[in-house]
C-alpha atoms as a PDB file:
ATOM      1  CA  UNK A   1       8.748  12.369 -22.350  1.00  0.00           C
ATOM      2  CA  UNK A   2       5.952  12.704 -19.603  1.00  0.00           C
ATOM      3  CA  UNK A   3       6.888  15.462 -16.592  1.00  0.00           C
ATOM      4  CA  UNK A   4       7.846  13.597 -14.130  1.00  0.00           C
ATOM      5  CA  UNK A   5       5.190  14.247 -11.544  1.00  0.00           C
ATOM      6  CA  UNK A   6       3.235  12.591 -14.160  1.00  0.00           C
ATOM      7  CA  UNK A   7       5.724   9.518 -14.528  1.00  0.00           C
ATOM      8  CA  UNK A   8       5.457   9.659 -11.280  1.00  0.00           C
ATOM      9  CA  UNK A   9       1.579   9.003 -10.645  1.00  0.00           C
ATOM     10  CA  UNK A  10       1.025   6.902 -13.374  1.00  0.00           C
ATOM     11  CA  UNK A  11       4.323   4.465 -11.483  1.00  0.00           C
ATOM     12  CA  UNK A  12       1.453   4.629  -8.452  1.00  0.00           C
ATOM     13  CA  UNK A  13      -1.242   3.090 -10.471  1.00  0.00           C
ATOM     14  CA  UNK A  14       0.867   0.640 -11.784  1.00  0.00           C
ATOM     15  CA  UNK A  15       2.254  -0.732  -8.567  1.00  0.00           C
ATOM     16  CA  UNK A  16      -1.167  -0.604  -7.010  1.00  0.00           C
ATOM     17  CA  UNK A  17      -2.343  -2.550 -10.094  1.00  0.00           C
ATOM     18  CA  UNK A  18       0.243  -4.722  -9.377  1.00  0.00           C
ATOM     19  CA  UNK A  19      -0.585  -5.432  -5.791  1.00  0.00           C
ATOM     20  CA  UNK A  20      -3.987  -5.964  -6.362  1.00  0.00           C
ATOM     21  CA  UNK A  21      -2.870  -8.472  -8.940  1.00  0.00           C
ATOM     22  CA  UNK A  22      -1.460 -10.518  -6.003  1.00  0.00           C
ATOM     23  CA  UNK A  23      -4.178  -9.800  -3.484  1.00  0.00           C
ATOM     24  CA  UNK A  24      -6.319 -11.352  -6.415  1.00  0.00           C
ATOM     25  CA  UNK A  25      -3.632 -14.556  -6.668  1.00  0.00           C
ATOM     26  CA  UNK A  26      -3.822 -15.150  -2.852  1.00  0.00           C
ATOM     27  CA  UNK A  27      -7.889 -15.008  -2.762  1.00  0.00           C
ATOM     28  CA  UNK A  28      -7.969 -17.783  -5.424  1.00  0.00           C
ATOM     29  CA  UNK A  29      -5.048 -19.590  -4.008  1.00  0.00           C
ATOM     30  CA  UNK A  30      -2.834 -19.102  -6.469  1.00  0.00           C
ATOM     31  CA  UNK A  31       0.516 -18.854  -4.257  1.00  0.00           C
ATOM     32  CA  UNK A  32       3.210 -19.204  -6.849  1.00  0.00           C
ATOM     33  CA  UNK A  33       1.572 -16.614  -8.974  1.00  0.00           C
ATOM     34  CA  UNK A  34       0.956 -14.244  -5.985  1.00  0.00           C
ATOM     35  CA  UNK A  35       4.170 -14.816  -4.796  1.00  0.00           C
ATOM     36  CA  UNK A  36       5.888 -13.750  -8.244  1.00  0.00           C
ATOM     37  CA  UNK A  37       3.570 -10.861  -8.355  1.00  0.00           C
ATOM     38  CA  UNK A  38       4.447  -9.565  -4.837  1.00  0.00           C
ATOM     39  CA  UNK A  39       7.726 -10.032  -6.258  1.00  0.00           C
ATOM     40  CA  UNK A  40       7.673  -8.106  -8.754  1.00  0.00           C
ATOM     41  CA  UNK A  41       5.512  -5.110  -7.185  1.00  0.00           C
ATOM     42  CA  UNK A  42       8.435  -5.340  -4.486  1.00  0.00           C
ATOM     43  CA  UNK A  43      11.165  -5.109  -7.048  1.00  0.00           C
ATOM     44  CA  UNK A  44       9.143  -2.153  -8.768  1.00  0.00           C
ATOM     45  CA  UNK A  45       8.419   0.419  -5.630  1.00  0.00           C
ATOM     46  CA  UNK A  46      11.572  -0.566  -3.487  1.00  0.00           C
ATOM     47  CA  UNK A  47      14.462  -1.066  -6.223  1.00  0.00           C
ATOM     48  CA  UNK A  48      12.591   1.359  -8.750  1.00  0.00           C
ATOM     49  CA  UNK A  49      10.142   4.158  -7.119  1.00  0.00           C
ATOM     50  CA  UNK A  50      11.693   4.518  -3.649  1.00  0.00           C
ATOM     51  CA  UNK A  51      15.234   4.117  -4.440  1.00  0.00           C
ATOM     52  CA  UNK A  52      14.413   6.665  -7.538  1.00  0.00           C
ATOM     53  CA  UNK A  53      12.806   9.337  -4.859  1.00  0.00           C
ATOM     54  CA  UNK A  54      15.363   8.830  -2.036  1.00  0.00           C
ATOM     55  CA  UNK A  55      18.348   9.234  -4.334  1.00  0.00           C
ATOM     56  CA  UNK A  56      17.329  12.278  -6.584  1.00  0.00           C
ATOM     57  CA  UNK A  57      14.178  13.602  -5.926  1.00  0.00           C
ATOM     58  CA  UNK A  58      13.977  13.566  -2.297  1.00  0.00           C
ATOM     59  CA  UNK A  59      17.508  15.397  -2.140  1.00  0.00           C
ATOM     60  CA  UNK A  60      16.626  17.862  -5.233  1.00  0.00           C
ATOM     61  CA  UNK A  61      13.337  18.963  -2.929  1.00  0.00           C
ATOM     62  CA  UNK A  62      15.227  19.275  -0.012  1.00  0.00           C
ATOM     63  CA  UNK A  63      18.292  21.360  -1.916  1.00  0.00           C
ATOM     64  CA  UNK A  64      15.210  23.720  -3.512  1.00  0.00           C
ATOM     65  CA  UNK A  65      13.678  24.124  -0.205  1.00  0.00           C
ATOM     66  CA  UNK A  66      16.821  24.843   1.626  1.00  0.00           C
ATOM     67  CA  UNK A  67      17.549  21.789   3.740  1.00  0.00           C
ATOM     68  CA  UNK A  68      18.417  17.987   4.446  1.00  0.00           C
ATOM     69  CA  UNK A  69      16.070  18.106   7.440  1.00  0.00           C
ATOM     70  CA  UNK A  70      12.838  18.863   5.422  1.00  0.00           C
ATOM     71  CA  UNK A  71       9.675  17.215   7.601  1.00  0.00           C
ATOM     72  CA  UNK A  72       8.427  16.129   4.486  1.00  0.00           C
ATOM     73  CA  UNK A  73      11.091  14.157   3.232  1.00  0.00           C
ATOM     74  CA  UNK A  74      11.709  12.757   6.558  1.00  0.00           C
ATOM     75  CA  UNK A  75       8.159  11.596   7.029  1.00  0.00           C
ATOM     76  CA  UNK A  76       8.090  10.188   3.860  1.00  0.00           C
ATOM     77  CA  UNK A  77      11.683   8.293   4.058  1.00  0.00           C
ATOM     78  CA  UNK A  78       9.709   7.032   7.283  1.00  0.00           C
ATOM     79  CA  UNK A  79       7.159   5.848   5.358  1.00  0.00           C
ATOM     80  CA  UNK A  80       9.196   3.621   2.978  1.00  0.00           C
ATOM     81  CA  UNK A  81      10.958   2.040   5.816  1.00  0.00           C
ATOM     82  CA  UNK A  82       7.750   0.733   7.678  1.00  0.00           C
ATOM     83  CA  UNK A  83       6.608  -0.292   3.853  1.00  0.00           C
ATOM     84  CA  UNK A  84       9.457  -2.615   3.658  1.00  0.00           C
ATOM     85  CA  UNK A  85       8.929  -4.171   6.087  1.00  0.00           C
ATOM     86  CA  UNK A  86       5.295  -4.906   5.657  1.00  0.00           C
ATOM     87  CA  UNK A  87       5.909  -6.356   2.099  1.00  0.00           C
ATOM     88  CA  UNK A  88       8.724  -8.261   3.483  1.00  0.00           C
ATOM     89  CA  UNK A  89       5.756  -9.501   6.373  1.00  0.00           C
ATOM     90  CA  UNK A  90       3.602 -10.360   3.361  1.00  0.00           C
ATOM     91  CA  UNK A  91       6.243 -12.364   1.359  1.00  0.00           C
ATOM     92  CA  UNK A  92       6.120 -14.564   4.460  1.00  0.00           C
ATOM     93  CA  UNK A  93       3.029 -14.599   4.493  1.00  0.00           C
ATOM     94  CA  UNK A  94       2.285 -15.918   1.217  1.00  0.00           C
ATOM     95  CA  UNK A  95       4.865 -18.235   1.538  1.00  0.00           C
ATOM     96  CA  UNK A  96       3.303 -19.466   4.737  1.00  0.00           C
ATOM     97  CA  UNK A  97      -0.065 -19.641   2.293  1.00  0.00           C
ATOM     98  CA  UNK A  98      -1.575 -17.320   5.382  1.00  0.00           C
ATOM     99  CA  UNK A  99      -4.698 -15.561   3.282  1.00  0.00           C
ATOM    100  CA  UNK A 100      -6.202 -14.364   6.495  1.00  0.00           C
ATOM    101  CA  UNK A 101      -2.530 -12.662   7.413  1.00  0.00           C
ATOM    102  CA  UNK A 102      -1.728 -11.523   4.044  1.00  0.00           C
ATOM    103  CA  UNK A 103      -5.281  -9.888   3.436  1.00  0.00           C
ATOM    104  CA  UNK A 104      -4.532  -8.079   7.259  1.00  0.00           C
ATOM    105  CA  UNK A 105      -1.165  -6.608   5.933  1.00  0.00           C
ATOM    106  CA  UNK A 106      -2.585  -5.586   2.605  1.00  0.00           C
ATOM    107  CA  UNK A 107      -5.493  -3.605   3.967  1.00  0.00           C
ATOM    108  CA  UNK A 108      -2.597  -1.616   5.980  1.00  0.00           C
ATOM    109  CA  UNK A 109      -0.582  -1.231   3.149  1.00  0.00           C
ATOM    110  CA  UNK A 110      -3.094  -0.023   0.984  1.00  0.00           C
ATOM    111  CA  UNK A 111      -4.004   2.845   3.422  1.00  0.00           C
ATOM    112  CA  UNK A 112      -0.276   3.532   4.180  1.00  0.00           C
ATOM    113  CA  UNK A 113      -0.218   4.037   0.108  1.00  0.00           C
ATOM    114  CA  UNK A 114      -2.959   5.551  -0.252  1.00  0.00           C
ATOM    115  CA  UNK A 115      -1.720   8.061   2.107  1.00  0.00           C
ATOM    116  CA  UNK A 116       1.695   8.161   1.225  1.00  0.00           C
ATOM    117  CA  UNK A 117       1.395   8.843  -2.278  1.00  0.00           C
ATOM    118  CA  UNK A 118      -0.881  11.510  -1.939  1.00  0.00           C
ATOM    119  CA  UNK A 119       1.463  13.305  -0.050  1.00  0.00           C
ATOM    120  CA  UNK A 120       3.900  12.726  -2.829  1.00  0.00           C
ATOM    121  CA  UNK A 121       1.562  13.750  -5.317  1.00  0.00           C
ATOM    122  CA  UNK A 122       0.445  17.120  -3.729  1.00  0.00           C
ATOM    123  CA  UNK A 123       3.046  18.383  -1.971  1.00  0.00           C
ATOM    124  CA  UNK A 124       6.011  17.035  -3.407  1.00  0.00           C
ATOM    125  CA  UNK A 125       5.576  16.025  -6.963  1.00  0.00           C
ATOM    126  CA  UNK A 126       4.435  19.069  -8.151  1.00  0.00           C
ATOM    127  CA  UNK A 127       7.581  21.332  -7.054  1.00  0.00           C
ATOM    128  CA  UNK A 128       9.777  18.277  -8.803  1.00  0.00           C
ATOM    129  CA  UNK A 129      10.560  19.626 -11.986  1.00  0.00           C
ATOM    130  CA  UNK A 130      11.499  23.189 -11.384  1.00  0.00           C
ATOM    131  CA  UNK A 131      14.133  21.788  -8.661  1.00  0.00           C
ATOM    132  CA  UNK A 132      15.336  19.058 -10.794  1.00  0.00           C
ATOM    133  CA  UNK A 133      18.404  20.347 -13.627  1.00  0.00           C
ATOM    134  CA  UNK A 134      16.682  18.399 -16.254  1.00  0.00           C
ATOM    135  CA  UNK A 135      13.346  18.867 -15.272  1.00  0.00           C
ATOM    136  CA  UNK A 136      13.535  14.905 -14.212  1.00  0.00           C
ATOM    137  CA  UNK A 137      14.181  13.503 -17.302  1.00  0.00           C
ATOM    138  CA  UNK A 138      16.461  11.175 -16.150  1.00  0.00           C
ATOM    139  CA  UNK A 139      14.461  10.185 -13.176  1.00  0.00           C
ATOM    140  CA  UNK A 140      11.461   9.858 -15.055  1.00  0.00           C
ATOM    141  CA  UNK A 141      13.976   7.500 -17.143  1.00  0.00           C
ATOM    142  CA  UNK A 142      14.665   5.316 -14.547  1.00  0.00           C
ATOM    143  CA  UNK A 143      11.133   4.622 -13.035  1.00  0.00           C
ATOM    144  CA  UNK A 144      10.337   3.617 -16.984  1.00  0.00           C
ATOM    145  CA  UNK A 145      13.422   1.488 -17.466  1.00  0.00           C
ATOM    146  CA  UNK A 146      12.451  -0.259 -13.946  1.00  0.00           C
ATOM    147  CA  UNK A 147       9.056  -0.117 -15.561  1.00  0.00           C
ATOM    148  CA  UNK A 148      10.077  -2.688 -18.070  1.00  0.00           C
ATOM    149  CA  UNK A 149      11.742  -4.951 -16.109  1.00  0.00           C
ATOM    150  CA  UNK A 150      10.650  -7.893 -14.255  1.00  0.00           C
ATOM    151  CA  UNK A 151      12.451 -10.168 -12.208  1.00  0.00           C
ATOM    152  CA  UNK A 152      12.959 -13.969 -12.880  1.00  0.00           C
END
């Protein structure tokens, strides 16, 4: 199995594959398809990635660098909230069939994520494995297994 910084990364490129997929089903008007493809971009960062990194590896960072109150980890819990709530604003808006909205949002989220996860990947990712007790392995186990699925 990969490290899991690397599981990590390569999870970004997926989901941002992902999202462009639906950016590409809105500009053709293709809402059901860019609706099921926000979907299941949605499904893969919030009930895979983030919920991965805010119940192990946020907490096994904070526990190697000595503290719950890390301003890492708290600016990038921070981030994931005010993601959520911009993919739940573009879910409306591709519901509402509101291109001109939806391609708004997605220019935001796409700098919020490209932001985001190169914080992860510099200045958190990196220090993962050495705080983790199995290196990650079964972190890096759940991003794959949430890799595989996809929602009906």
């Amino acid at each position: 199995m990969a490290d899991i910084d690397q599981i990590m990364q390569h999870d970004h490129e997926r989901l941002d594959q992902l999202l462009g997929q639906s950016a590409h089903a809105v500009s053709t008007g293709a809402w059901q398809e860019a609706a099921h493809l926000l979907e299941v971009f949605r499904h893969g960062i919030v009930d895979g990635h983030m919920v991965v990194e805010e119940s192990t590896l946020f907490p096994a960072f904070e526990r190697n660098e000595g503290g719950d109150d890390h301003p890492l980890t708290a600016l990038l819990r921070k981030g994931h909230r005010d993601l959520r709530i911009f993919f739940e604003e573009m879910a409306e808006a591709i519901h509402d069939q509101d291109a001109e909205t939806f391609d708004d949002l997605l220019s935001t989220v796409q700098t919020i994520l490209k932001q985001h996860d190169a914080k992860e990947e510099t200045e958190l990712y990196p220090y993962l494995a050495a705080a983790l007790p199995d290196r990650g392995e079964a972190a890096g186990k759940r991003i794959l297994a949430c890799e595989a699925e996809t929602p009906s």
